[in-house]
Protein backbone atom coordinates (compact mmCIF):
# COMPACT_ATOMS: atom_id res chain seq x y z
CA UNK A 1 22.70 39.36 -61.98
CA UNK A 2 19.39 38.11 -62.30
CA UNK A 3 17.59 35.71 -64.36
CA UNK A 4 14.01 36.98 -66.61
CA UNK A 5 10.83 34.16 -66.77
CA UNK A 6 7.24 33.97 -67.82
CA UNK A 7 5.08 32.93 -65.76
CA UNK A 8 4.55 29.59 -67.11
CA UNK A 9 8.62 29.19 -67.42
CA UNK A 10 8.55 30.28 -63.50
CA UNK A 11 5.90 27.37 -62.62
CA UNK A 12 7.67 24.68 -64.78
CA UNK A 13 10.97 25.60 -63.12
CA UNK A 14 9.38 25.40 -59.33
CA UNK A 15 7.05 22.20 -60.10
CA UNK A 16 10.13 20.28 -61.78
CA UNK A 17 12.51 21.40 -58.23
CA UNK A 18 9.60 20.02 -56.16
CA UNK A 19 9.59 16.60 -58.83
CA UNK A 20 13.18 16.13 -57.48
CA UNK A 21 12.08 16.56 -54.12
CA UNK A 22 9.48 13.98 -54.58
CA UNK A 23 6.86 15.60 -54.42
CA UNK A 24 3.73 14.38 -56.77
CA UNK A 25 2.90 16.20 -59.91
CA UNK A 26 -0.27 17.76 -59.01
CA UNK A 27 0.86 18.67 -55.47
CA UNK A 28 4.01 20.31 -57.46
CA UNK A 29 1.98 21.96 -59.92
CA UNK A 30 -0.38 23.44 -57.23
CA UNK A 31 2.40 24.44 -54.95
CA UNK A 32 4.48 26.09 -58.21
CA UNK A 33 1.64 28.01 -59.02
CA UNK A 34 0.73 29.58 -55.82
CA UNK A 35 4.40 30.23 -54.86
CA UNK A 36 5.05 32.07 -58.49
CA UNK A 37 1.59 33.86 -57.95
CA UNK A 38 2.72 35.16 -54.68
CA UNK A 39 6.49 36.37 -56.29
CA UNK A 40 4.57 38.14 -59.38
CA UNK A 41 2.49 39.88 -56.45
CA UNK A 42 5.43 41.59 -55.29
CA UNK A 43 5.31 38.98 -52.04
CA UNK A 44 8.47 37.77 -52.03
CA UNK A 45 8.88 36.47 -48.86
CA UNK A 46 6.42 33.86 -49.74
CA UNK A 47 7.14 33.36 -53.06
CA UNK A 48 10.39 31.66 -54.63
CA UNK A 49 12.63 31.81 -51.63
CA UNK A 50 9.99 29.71 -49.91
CA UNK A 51 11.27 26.46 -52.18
CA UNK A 52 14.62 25.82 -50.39
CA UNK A 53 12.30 25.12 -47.20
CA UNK A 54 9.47 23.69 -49.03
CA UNK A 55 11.85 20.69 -50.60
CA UNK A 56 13.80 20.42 -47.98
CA UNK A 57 10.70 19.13 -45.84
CA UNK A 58 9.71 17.34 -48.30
CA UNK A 59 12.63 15.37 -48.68
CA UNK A 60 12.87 14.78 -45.21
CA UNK A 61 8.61 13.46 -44.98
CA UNK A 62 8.49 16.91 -42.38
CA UNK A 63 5.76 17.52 -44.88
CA UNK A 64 4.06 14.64 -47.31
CA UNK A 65 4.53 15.59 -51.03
CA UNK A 66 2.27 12.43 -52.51
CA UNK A 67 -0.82 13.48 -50.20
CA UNK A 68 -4.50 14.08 -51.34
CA UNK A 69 -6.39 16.27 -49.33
CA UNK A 70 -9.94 15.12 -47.62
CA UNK A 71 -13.55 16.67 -47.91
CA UNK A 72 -15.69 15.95 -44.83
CA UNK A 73 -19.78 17.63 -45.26
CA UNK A 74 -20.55 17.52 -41.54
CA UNK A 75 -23.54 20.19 -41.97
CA UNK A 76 -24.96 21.73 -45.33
CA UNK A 77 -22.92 24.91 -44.39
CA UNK A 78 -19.61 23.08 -42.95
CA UNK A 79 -16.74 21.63 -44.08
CA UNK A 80 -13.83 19.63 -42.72
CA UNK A 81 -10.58 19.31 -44.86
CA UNK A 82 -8.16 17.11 -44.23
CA UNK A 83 -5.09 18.45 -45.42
CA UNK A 84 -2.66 14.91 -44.85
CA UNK A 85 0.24 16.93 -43.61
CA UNK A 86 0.85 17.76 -46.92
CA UNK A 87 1.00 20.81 -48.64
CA UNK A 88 -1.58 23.72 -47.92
CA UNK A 89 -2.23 24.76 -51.38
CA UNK A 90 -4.09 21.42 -52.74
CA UNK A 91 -6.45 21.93 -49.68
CA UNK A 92 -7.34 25.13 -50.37
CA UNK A 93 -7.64 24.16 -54.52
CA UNK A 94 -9.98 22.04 -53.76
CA UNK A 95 -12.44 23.87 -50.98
CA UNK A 96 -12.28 26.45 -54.06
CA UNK A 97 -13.20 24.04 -56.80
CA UNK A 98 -16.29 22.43 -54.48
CA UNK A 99 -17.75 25.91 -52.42
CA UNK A 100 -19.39 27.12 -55.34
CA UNK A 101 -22.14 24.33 -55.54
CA UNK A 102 -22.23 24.16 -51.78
CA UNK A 103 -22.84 28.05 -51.53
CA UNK A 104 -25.10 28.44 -53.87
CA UNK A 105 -27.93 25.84 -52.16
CA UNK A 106 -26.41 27.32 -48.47
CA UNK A 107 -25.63 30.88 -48.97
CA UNK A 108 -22.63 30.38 -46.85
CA UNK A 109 -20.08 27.71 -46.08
CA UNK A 110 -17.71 27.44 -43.18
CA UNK A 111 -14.32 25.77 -44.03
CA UNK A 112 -12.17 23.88 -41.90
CA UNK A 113 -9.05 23.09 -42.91
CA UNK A 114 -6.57 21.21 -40.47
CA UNK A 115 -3.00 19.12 -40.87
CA UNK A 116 -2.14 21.83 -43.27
CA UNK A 117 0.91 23.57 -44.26
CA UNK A 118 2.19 27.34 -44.75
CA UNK A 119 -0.75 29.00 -45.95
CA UNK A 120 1.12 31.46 -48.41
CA UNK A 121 -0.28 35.27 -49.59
CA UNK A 122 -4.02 34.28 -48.30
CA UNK A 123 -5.08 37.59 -50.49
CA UNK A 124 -4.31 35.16 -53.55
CA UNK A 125 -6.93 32.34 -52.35
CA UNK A 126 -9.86 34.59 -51.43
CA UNK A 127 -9.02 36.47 -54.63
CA UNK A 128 -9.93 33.13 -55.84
CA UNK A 129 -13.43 33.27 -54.54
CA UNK A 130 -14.16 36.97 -55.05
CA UNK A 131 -13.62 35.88 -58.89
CA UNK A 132 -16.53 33.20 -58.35
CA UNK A 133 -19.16 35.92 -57.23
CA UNK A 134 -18.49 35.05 -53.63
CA UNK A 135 -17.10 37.17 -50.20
CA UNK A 136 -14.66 35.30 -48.54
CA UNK A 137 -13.08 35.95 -44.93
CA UNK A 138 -9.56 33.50 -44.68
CA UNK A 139 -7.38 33.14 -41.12
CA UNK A 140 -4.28 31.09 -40.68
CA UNK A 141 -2.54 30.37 -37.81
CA UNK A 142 1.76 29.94 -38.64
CA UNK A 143 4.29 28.62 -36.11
CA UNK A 144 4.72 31.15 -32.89
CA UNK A 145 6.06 34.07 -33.63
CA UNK A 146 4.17 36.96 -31.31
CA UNK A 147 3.60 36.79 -27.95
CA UNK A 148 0.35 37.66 -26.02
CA UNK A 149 0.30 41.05 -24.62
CA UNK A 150 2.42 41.85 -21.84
CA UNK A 151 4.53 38.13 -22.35
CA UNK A 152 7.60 36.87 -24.18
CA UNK A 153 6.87 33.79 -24.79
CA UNK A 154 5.67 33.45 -28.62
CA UNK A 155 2.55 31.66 -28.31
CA UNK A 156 0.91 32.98 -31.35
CA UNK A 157 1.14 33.06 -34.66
CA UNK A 158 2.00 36.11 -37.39
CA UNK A 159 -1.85 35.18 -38.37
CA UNK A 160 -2.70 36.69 -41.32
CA UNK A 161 -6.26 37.52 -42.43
CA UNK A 162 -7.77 37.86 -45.35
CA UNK A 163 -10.88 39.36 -47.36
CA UNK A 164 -11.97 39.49 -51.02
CA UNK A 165 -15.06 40.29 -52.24
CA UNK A 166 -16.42 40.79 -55.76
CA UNK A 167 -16.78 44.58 -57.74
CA UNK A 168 -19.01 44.89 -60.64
CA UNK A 169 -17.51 46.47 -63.23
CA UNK A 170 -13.83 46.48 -61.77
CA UNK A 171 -11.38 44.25 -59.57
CA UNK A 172 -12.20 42.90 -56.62
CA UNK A 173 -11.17 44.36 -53.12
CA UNK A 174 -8.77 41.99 -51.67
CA UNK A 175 -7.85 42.64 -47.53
CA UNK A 176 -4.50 40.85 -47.00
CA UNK A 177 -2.96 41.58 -43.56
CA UNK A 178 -0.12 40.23 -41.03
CA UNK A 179 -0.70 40.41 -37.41
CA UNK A 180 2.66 41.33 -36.58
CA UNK A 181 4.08 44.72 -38.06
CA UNK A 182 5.48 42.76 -40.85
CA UNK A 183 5.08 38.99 -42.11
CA UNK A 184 7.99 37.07 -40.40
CA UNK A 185 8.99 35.73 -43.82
CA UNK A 186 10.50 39.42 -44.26
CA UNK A 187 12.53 38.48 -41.98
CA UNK A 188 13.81 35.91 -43.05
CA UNK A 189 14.00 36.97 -46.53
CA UNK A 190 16.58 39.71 -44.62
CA UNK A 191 18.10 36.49 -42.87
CA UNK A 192 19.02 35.23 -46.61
CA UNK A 193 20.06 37.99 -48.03
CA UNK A 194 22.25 38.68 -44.68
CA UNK A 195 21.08 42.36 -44.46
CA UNK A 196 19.48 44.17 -41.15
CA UNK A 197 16.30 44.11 -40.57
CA UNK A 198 14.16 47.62 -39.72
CA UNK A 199 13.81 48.97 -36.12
CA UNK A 200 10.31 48.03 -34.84
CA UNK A 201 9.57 44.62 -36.69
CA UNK A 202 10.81 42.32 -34.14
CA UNK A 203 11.90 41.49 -30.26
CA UNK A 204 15.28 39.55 -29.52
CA UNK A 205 14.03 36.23 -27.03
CA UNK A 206 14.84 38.75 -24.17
CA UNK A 207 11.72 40.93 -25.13
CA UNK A 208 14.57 43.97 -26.10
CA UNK A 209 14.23 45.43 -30.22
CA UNK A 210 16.58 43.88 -32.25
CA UNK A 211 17.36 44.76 -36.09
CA UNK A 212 19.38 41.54 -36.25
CA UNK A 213 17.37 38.83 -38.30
CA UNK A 214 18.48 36.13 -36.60
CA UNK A 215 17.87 37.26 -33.25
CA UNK A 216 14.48 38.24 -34.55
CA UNK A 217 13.47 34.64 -35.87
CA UNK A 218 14.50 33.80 -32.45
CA UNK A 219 12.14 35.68 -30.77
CA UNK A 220 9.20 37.35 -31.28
CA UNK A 221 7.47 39.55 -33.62
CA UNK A 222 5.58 43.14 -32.72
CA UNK A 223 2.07 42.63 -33.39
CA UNK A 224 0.55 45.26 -35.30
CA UNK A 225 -1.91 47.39 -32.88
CA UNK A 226 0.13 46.35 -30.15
CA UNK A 227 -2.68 44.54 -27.46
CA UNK A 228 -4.99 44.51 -30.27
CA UNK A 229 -3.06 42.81 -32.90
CA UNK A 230 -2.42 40.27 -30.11
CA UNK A 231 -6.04 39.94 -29.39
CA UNK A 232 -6.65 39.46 -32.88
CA UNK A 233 -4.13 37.08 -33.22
CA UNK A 234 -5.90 35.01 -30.06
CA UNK A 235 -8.52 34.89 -32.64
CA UNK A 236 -7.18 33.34 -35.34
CA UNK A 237 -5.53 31.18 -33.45
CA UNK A 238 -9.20 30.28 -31.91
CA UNK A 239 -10.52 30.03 -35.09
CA UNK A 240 -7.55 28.38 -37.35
CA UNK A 241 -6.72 26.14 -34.76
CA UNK A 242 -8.86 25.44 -32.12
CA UNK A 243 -11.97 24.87 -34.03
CA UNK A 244 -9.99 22.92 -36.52
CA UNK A 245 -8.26 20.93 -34.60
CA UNK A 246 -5.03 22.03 -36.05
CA UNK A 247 -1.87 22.71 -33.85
CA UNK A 248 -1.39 25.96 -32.09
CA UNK A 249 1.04 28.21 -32.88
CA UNK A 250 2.80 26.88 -30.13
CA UNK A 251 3.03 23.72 -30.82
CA UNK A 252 3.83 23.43 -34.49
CA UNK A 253 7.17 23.12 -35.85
CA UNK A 254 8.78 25.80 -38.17
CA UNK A 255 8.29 26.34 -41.56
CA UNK A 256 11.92 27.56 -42.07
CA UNK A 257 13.49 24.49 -41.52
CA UNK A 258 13.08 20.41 -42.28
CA UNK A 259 13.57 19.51 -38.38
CA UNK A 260 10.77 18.19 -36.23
CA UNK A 261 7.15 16.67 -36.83
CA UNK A 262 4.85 18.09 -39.44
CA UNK A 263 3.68 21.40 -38.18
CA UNK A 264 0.27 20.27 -38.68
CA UNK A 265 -1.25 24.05 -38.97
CA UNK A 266 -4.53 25.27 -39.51
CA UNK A 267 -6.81 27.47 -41.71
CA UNK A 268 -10.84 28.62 -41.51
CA UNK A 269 -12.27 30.22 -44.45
CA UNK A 270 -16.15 31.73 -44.14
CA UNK A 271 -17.97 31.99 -47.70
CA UNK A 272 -20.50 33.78 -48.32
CA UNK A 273 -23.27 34.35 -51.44
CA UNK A 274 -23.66 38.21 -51.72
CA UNK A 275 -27.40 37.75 -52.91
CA UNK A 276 -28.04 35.23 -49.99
CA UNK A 277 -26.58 37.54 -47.88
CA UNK A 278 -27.72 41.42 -49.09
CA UNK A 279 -30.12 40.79 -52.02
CA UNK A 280 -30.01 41.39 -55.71
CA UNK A 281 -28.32 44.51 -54.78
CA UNK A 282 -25.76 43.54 -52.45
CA UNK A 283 -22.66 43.67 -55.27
CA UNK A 284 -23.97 47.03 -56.37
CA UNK A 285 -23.70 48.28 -53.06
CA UNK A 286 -20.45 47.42 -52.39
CA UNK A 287 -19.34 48.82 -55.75
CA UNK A 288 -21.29 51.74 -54.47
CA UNK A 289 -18.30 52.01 -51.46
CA UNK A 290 -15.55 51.32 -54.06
CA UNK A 291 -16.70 54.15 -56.15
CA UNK A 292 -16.94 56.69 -53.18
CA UNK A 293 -13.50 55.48 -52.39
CA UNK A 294 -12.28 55.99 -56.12
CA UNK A 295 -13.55 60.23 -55.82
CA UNK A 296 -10.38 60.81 -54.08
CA UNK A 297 -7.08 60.84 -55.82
CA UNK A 298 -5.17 59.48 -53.44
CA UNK A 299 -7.13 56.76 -52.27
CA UNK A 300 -5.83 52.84 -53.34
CA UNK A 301 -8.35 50.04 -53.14
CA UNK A 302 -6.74 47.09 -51.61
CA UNK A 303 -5.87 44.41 -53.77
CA UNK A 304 -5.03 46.73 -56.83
CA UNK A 305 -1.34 46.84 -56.26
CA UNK A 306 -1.19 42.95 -56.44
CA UNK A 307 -3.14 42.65 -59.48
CA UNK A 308 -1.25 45.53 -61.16
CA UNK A 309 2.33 44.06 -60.11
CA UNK A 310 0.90 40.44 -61.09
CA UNK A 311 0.14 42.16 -64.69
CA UNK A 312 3.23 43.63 -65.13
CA UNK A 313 4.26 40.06 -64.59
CA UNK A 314 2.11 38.10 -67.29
CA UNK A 315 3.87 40.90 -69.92
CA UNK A 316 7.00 41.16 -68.57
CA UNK A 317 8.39 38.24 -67.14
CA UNK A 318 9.29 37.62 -63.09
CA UNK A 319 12.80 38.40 -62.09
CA UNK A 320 14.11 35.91 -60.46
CA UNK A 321 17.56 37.01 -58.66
CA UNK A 322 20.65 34.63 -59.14
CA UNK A 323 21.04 33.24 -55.59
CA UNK A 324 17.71 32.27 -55.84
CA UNK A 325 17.82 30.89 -59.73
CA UNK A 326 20.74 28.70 -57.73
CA UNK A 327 18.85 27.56 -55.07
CA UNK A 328 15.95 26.58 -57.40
CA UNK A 329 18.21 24.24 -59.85
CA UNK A 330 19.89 23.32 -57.00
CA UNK A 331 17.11 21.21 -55.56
């Protein structure tokens, strides 16, 4: 059985389960809205299944639902955000609601975010910016999960990146991409729902494939590109973390569970004016590349899925199934 709700009814139901969990009302509201936005994407493993987890921490302080996230100008082009070991989502409202003015005296803005939180479908927060007139490139590092190349122990992160960037005339392209084969909350979606997960997503803590979920979550995942999705997640981790003076993958805590310290993550997010950048004709180039995409049939711009499932949502309602309808009220 499952259970049929606007969008609106979806975000009332999560922010009031995060209210119980003490959690303030505009950190609830914030987190609600990016968690239902990420379900009504068709991203379920970081949508509504993420609230048992999400409460849980924040009933036991692993994560701080009252806190107000910090804006530090060190340079005209950079900025430090302090995320309070709270939730990532307010961070990254906020860097959104000031770039804008920053960007358009700059042309560009470097954002740091640090003592953050699960960064969620990163797709939906450069999406964000694309809708501003603005390219945006987004990394996030996540608790260790893949292991450099050639090792076993998970030192990295699935770090995803992301990329959105403006269209005249049409949607914007929006890049959203895991650096393992698949994002590890898959797995544990597959943990949940006590099914098998696919040959080829994930290593057992022996380094040997495993299709069992658990045995996944306890060891590593297969980086897409094999050495070059771990390079690339070396990167973010580089970038997210080490520049940001977040945690490493390494040494944060999970985000599955409410044991341990704050995991104290990490996110960078590069901003950029296309006019600043390219000229008055920047955006018309790169709807130029769009449109030579478009000529072939079978060719999908990224991002279009998302928006078209997250359409179908506004008119149709999100279905929500009953275990997780359960879990929700349950809070």
């Amino acid at each position: 059985m499952t259970t049929i709700l606007s969008i609106a009814e979806a975000e009332r139901l999560v922010a009031e389960a995060f209210s119980r969990a003490d959690v303030g009302p505009a950190q609830a509201a914030s987190v609600a809205h990016a968690l239902v936005g990420a379900e009504a994407s068709g991203q379920g493993g970081h949508g509504l299944r993420r609230v048992a987890a999400y409460s849980a921490q924040a009933k036991a302080g692993k994560v701080k639902g009252h806190a107000t996230p910090e804006i530090e100008l060190t340079r005209s082009a950079a900025m430090r955000v302090d995320a309070g070991e709270g939730f990532a989502y307010p961070a990254f409202d906020l860097a959104i609601e000031r770039a804008p003015e920053i960007v358009a005296q700059s042309g560009v803005l470097a954002i740091a975010i640090r003592n953050s939180h699960h960064a969620g479908v990163l797709g939906l927060t450069v999406e964000r910016f694309a809708q501003k007139g603005l390219v945006a490139l987004m990394v996030a590092n996540a608790p260790g999960a893949i292991a450099a190349y050639g090792g076993t122990r998970p030192l990295f992160g699935t770090n995803p990146i992301a990329f959105a960037a403006p269209i005249p005339g049409a949607p914007p392209v929006v890049i959203d991409l895991s650096l393992s084969k698949v994002a590890r909350g898959k797995v544990m979606a597959a943990k949940q729902k006590g099914v098998p997960i696919p040959e080829g997503w994930a290593l057992d803590p022996d380094g040997n494939p495993t299709t069992d979920a658990d045995a996944a979550l306890a060891g590593t995942m297969v980086p897409v590109g094999d050495a070059k999705g771990a390079a690339l997640a070396l990167m973010v981790e580089m970038l997210a973390a080490g520049l940001t003076g977040a945690n490493y993958a390494y040494e944060a805590s999970s985000l599955f569970d409410d044991k341990g310290p704050a995991p104290r993550l990490g996110q960078f997010i590069l901003v950029l004016d296309p006019a600043a950048i390219g000229g008055d004709a920047a955006l018309s180039r790169l709807g130029d590349l769009t449109a030579t995409m478009g000529e072939e049939p079978n060719v999908r711009i990224p991002g279009q899925r998302g928006i078209a499932a997250r359409q179908k949502a506004a008119s149709e309602g999100i279905v929500i199934e009953d275990d997780v309808m359960a879990t929700i009220e349950g809070v």
